[in-house]
PDB file of N, CA and C in Angstrom:
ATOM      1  N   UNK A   1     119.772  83.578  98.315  1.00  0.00           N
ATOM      2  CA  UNK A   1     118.912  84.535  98.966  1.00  0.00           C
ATOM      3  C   UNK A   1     118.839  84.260 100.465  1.00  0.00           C
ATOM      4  N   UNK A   2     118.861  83.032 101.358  1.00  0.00           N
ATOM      5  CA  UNK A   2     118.730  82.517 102.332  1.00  0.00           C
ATOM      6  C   UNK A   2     119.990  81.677 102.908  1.00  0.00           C
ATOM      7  N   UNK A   3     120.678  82.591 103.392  1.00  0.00           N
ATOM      8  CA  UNK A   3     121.810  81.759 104.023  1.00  0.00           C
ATOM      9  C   UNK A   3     121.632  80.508 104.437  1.00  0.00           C
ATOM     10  N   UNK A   4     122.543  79.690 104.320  1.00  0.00           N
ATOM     11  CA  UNK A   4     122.703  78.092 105.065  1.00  0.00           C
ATOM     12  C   UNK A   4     122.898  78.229 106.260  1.00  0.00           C
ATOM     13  N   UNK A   5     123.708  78.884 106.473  1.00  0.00           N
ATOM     14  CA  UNK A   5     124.298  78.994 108.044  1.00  0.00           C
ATOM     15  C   UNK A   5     124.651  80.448 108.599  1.00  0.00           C
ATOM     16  N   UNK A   6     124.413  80.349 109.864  1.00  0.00           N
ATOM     17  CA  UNK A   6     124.934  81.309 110.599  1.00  0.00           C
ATOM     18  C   UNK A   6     125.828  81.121 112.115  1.00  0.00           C
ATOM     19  N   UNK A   7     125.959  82.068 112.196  1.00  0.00           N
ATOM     20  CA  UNK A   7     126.861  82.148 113.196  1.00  0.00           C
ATOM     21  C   UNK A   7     125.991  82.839 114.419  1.00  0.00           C
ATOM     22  N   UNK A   8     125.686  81.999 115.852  1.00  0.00           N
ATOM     23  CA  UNK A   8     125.212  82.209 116.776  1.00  0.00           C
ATOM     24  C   UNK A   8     126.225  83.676 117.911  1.00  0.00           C
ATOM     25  N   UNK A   9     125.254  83.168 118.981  1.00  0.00           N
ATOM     26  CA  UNK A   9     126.178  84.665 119.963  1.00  0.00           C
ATOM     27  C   UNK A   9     127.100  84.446 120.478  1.00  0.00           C
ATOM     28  N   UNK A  10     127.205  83.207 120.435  1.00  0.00           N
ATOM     29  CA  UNK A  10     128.338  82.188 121.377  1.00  0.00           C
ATOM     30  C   UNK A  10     129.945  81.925 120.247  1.00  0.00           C
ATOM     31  N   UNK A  11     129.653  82.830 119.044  1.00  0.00           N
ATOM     32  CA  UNK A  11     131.020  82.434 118.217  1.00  0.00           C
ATOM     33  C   UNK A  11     130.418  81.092 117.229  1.00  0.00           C
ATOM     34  N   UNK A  12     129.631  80.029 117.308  1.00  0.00           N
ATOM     35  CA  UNK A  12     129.400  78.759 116.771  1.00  0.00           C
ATOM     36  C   UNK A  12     128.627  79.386 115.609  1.00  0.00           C
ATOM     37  N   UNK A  13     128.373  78.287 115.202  1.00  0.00           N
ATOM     38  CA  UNK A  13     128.055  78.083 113.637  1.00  0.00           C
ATOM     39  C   UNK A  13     127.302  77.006 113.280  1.00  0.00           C
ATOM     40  N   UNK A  14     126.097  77.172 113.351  1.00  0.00           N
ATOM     41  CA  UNK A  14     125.003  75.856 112.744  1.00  0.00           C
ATOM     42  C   UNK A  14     124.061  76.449 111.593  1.00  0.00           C
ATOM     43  N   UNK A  15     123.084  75.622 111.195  1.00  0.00           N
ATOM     44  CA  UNK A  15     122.310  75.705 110.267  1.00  0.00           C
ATOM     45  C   UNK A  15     120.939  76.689 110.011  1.00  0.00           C
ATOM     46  N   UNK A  16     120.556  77.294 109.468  1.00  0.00           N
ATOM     47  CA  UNK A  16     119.364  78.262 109.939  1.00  0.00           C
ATOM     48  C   UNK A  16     117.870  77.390 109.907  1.00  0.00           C
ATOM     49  N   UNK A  17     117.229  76.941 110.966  1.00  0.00           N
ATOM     50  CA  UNK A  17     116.685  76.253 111.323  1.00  0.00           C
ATOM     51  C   UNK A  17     115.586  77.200 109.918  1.00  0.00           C
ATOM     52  N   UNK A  18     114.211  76.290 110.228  1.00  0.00           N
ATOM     53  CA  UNK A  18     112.889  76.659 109.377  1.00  0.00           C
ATOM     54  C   UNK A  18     112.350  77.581 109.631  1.00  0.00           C
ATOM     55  N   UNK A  19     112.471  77.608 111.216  1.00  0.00           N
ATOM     56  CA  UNK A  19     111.226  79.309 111.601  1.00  0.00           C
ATOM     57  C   UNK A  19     112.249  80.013 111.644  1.00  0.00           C
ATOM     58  N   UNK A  20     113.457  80.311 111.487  1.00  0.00           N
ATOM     59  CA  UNK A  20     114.735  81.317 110.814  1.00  0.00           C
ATOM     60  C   UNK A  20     113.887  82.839 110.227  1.00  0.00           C
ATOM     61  N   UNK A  21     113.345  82.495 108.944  1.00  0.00           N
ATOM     62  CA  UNK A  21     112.585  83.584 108.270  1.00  0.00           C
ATOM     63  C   UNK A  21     111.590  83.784 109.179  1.00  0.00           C
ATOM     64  N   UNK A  22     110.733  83.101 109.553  1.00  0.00           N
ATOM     65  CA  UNK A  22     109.428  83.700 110.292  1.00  0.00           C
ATOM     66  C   UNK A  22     109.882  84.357 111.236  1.00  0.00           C
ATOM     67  N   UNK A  23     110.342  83.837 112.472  1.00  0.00           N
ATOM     68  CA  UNK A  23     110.750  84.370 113.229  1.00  0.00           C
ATOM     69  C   UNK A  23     111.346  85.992 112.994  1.00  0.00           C
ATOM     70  N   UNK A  24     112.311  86.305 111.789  1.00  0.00           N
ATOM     71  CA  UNK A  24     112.853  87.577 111.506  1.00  0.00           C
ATOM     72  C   UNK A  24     111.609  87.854 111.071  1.00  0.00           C
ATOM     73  N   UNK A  25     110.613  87.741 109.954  1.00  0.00           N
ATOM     74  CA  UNK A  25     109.615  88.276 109.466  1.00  0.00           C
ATOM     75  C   UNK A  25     108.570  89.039 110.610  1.00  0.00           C
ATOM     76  N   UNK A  26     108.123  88.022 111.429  1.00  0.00           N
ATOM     77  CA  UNK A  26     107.521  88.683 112.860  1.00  0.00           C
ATOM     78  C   UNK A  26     108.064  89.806 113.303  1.00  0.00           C
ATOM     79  N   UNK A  27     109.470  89.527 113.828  1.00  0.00           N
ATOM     80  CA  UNK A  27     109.738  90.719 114.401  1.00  0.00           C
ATOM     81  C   UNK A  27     110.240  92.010 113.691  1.00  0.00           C
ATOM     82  N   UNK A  28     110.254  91.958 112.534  1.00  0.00           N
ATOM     83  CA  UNK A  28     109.801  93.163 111.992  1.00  0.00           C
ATOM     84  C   UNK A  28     108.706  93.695 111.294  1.00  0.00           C
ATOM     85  N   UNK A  29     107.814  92.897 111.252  1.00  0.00           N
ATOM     86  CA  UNK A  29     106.307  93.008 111.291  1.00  0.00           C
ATOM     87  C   UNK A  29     105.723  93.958 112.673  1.00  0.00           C
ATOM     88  N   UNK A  30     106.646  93.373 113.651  1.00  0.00           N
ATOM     89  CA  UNK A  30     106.069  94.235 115.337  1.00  0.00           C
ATOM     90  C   UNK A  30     106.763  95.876 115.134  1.00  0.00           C
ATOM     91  N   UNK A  31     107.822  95.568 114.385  1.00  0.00           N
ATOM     92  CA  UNK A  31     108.326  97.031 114.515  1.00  0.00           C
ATOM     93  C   UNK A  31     107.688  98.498 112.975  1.00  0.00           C
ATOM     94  N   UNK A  32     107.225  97.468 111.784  1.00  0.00           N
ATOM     95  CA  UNK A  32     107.103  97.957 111.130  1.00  0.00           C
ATOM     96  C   UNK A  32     105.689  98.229 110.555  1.00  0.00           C
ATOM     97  N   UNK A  33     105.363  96.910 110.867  1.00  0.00           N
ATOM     98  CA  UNK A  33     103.766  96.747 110.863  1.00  0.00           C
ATOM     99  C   UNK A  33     103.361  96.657 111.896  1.00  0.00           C
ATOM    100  N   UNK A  34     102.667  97.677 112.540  1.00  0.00           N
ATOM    101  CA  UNK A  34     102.116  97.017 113.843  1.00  0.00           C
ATOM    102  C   UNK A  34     100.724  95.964 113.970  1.00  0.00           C
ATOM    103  N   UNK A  35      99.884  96.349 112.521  1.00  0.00           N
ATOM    104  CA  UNK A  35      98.814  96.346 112.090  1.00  0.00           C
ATOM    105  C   UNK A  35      98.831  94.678 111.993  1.00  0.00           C
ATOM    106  N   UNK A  36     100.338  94.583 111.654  1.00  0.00           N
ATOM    107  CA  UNK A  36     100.581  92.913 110.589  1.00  0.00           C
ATOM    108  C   UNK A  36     101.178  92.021 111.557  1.00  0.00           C
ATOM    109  N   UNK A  37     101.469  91.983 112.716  1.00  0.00           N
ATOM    110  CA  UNK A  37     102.616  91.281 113.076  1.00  0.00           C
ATOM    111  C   UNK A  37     102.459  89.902 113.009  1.00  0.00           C
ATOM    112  N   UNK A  38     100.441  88.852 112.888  1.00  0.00           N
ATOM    113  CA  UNK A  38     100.523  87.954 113.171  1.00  0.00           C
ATOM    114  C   UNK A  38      99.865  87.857 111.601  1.00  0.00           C
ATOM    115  N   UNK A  39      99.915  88.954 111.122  1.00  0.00           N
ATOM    116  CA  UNK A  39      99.461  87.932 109.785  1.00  0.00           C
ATOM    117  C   UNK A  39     100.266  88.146 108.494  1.00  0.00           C
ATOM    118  N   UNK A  40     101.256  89.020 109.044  1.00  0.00           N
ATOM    119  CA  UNK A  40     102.809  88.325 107.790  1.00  0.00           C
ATOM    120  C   UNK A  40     103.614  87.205 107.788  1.00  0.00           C
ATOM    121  N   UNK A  41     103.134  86.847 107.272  1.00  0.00           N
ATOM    122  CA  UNK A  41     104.082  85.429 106.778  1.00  0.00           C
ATOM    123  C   UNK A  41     104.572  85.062 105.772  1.00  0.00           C
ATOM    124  N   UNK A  42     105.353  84.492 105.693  1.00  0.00           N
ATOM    125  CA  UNK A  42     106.218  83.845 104.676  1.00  0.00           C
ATOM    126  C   UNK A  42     105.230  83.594 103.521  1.00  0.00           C
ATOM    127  N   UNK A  43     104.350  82.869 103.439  1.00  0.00           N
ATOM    128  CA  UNK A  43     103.295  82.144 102.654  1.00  0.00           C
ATOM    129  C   UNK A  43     102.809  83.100 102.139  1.00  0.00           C
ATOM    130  N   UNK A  44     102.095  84.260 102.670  1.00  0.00           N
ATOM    131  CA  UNK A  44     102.009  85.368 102.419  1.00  0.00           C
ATOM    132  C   UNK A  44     102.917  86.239 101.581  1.00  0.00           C
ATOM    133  N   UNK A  45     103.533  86.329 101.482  1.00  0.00           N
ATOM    134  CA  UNK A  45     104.943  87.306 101.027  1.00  0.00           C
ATOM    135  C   UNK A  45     104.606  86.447  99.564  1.00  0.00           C
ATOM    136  N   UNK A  46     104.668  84.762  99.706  1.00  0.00           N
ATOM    137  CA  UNK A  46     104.622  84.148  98.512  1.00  0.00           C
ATOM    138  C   UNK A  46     103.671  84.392  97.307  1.00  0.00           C
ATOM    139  N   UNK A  47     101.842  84.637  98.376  1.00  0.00           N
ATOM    140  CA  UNK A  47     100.977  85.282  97.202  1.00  0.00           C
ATOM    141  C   UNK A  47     101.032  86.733  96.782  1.00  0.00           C
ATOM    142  N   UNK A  48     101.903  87.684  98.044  1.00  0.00           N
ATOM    143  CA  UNK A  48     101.597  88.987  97.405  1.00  0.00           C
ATOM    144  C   UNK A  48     102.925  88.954  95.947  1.00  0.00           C
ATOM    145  N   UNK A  49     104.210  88.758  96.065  1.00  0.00           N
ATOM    146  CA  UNK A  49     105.187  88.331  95.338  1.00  0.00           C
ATOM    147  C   UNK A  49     104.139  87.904  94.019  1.00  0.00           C
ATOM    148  N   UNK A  50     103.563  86.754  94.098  1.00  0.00           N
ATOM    149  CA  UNK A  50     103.107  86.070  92.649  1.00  0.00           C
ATOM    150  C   UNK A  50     102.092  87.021  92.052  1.00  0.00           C
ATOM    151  N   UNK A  51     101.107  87.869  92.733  1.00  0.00           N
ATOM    152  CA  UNK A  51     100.405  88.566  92.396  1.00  0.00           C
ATOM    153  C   UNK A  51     100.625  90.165  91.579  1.00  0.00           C
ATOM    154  N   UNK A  52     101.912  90.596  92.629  1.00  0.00           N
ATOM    155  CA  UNK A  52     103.341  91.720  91.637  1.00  0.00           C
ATOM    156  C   UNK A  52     103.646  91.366  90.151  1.00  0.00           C
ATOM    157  N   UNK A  53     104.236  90.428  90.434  1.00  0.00           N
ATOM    158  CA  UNK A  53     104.650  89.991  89.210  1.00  0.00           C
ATOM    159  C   UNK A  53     103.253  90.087  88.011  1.00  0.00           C
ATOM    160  N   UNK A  54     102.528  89.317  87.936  1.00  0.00           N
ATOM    161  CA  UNK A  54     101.100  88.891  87.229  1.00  0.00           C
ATOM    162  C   UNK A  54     100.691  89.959  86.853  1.00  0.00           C
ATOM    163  N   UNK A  55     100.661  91.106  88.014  1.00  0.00           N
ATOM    164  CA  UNK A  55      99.928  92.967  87.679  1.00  0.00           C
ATOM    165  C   UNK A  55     101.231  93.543  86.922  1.00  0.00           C
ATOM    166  N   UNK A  56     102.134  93.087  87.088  1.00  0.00           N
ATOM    167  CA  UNK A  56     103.268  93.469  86.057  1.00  0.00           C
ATOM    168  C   UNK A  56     103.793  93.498  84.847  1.00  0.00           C
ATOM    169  N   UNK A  57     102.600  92.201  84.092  1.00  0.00           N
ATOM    170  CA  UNK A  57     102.655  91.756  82.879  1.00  0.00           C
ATOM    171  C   UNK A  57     103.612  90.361  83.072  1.00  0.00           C
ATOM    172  N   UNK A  58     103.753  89.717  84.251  1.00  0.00           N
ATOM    173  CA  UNK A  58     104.714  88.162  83.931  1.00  0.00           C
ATOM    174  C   UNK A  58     103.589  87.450  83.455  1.00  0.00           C
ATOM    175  N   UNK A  59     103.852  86.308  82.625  1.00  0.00           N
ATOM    176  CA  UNK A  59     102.775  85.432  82.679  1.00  0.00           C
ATOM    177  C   UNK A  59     102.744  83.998  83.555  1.00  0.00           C
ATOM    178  N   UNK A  60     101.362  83.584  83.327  1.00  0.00           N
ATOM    179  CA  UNK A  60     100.989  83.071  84.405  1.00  0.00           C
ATOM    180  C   UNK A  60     101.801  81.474  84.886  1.00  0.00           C
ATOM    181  N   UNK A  61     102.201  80.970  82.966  1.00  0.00           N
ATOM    182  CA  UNK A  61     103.087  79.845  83.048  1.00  0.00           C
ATOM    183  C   UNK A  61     104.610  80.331  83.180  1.00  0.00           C
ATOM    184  N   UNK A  62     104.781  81.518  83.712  1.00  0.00           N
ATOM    185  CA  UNK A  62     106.293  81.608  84.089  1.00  0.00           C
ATOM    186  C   UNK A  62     106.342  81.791  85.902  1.00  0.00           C
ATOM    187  N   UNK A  63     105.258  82.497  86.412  1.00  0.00           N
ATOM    188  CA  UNK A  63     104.905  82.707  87.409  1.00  0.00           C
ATOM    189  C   UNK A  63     104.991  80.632  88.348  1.00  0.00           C
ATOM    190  N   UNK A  64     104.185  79.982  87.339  1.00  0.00           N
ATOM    191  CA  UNK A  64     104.153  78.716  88.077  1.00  0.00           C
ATOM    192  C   UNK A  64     105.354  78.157  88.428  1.00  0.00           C
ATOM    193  N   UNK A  65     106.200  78.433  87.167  1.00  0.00           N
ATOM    194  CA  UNK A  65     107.305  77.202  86.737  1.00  0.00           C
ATOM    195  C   UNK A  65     108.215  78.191  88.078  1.00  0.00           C
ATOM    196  N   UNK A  66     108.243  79.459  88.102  1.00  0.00           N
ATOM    197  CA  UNK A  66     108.666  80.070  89.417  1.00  0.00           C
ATOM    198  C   UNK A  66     108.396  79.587  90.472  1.00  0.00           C
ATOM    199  N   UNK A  67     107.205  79.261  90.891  1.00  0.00           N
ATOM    200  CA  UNK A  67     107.400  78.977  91.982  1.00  0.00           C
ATOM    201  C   UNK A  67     106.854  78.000  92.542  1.00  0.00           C
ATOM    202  N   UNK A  68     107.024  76.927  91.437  1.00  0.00           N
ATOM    203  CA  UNK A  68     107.479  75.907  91.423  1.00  0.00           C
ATOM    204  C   UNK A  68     106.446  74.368  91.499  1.00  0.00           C
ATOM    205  N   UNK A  69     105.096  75.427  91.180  1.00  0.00           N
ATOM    206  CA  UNK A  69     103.643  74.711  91.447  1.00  0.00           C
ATOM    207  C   UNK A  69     103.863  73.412  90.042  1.00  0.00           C
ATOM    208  N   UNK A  70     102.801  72.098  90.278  1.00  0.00           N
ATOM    209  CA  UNK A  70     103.044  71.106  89.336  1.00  0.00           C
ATOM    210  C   UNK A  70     101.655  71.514  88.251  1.00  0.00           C
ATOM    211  N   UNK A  71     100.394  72.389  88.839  1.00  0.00           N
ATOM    212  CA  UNK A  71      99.213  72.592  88.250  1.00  0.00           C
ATOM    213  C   UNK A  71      99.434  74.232  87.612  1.00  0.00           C
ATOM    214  N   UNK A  72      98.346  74.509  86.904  1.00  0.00           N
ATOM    215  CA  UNK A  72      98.387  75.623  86.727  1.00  0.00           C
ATOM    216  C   UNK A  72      97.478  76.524  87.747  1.00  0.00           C
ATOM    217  N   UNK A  73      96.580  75.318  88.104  1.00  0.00           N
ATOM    218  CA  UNK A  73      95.251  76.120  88.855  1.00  0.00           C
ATOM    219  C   UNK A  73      95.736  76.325  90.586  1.00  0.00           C
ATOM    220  N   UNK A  74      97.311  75.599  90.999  1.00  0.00           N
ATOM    221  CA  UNK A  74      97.685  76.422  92.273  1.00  0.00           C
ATOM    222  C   UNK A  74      97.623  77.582  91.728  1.00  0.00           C
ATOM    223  N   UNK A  75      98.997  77.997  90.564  1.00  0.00           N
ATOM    224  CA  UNK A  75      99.484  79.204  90.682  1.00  0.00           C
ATOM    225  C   UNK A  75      98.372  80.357  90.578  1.00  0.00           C
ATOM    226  N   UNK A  76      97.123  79.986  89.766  1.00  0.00           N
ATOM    227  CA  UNK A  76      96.020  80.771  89.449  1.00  0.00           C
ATOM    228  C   UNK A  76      95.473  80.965  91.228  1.00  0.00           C
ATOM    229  N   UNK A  77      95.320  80.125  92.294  1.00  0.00           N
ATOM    230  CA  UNK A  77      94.943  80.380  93.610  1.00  0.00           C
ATOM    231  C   UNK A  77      96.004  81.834  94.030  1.00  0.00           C
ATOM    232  N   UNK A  78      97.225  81.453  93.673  1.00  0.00           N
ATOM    233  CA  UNK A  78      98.078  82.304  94.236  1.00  0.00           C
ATOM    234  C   UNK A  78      97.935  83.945  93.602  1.00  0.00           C
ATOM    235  N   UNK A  79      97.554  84.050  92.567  1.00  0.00           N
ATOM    236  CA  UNK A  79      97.529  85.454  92.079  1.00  0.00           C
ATOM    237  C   UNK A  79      96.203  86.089  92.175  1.00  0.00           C
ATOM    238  N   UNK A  80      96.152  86.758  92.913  1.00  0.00           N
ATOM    239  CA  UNK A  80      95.243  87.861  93.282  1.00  0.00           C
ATOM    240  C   UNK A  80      94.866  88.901  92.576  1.00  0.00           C
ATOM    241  N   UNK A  81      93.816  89.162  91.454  1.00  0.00           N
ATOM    242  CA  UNK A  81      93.868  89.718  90.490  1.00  0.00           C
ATOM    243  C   UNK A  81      93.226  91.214  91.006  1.00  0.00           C
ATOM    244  N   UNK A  82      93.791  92.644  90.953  1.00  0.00           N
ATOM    245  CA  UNK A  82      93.011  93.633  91.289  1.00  0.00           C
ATOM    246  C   UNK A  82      91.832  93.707  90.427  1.00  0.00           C
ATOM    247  N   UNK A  83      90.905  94.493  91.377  1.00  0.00           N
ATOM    248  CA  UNK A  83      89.617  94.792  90.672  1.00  0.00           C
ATOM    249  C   UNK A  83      89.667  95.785  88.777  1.00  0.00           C
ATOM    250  N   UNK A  84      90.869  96.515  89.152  1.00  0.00           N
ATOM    251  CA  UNK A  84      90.875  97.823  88.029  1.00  0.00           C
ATOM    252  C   UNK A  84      91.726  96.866  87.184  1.00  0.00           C
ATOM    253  N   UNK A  85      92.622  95.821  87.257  1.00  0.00           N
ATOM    254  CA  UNK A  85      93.108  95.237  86.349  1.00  0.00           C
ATOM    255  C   UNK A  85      91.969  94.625  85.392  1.00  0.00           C
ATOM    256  N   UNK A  86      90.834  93.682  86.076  1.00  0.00           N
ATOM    257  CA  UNK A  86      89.851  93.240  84.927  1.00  0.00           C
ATOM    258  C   UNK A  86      89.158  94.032  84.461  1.00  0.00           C
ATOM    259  N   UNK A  87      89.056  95.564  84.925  1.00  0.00           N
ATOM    260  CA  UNK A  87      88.347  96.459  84.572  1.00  0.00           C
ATOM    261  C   UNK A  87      88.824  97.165  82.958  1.00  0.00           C
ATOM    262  N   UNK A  88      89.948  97.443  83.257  1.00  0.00           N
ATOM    263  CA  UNK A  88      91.358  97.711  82.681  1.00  0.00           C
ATOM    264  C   UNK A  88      91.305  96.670  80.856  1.00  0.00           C
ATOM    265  N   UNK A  89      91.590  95.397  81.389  1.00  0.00           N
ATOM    266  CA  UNK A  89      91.187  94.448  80.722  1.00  0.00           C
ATOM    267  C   UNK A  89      89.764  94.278  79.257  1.00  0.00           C
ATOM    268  N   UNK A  90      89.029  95.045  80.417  1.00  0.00           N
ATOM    269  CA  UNK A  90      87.446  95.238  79.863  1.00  0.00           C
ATOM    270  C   UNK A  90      87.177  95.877  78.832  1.00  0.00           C
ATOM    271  N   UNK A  91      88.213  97.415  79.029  1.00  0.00           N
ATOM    272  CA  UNK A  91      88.147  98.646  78.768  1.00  0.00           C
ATOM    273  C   UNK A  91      88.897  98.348  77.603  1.00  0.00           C
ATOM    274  N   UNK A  92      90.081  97.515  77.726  1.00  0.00           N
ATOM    275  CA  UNK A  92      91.097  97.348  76.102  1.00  0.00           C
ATOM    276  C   UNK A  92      90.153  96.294  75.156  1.00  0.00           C
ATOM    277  N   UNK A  93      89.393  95.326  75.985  1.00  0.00           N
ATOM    278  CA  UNK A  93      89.147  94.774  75.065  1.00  0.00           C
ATOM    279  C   UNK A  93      87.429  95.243  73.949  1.00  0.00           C
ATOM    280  N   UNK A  94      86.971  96.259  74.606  1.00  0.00           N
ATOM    281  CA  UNK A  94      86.106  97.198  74.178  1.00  0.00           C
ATOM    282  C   UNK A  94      86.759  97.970  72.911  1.00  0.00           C
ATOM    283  N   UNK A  95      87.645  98.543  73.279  1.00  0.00           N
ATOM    284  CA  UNK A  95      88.339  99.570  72.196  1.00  0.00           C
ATOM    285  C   UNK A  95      89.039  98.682  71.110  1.00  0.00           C
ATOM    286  N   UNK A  96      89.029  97.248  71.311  1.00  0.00           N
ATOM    287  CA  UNK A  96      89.763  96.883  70.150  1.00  0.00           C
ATOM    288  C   UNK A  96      88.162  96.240  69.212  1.00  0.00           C
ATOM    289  N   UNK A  97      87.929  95.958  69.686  1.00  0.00           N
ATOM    290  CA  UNK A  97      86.364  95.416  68.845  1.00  0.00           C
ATOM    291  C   UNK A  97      85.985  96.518  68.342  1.00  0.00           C
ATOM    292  N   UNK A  98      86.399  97.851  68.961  1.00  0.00           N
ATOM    293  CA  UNK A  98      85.298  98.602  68.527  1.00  0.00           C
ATOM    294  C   UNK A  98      86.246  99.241  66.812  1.00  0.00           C
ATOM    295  N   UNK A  99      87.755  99.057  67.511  1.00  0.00           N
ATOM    296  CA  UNK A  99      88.504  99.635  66.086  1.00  0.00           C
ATOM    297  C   UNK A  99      88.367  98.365  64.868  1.00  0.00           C
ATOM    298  N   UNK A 100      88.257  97.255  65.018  1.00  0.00           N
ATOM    299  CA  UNK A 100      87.788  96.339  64.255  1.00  0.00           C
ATOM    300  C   UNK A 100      86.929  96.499  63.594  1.00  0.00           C
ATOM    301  N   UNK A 101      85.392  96.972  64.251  1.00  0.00           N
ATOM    302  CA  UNK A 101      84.136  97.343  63.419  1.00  0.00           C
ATOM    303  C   UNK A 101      84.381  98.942  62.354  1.00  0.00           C
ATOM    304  N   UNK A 102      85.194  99.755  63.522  1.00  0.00           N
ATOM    305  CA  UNK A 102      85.452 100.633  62.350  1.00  0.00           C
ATOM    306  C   UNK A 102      85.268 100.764  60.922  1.00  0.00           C
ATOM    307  N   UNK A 103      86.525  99.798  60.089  1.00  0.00           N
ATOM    308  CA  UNK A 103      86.636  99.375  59.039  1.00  0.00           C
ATOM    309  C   UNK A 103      85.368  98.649  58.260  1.00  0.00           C
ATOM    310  N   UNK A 104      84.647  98.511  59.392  1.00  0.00           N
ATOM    311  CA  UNK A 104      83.211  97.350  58.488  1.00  0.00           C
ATOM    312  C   UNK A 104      81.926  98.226  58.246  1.00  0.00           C
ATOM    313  N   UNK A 105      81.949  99.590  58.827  1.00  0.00           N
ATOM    314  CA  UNK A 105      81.183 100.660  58.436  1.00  0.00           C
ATOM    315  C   UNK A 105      81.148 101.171  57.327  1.00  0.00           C
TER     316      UNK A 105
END
């Protein structure tokens, strides 16, 4: 996903230093986000990414072993749960109790 190396303006060829991504991330943050430019970051990209996935149905011990946390309770920092998802949540777990009692009427 992240090249090793590149090739400079001068023809040469070295390594893609660390602020490599940030640096590109910024400056198309200035062109695309104007809103975002100092608060997209890499790290960032990392919780909205873990949080996609999670609202997607991944689970939470595949999400870790992804990305690469040793606890469970980082990866739980990292996922950002929407409001309508626990709502959502609320709402299924209402309708299944309630088809359960059904039968006991």
């Amino acid at each position: 996903m992240f090249p090793s190396e590149r090739c400079n303006g001068d023809g040469s060829c070295s390594r893609v230093g660390d602020d490599a991504l940030r640096r590109g991330l910024a400056a198309a943050a200035r062109v695309y986000l104007q809103g975002w430019p100092h608060k997209l970051t890499p790290h960032v990209l990392r919780h909205y990414c873990a949080s996609q996935l999670y609202l997607n149905g991944m689970d939470l011990v595949a999400i870790q072993e992804l990305l690469g946390h040793c606890w469970i309770a980082t990866t739980m920092r990292y996922v950002h749960v929407h409001r309508t998802r626990i709502e959502d949540a609320w709402a299924d777990g209402q309708r299944r109790a309630a088809q359960r009692l059904e039968g006991l009427i």
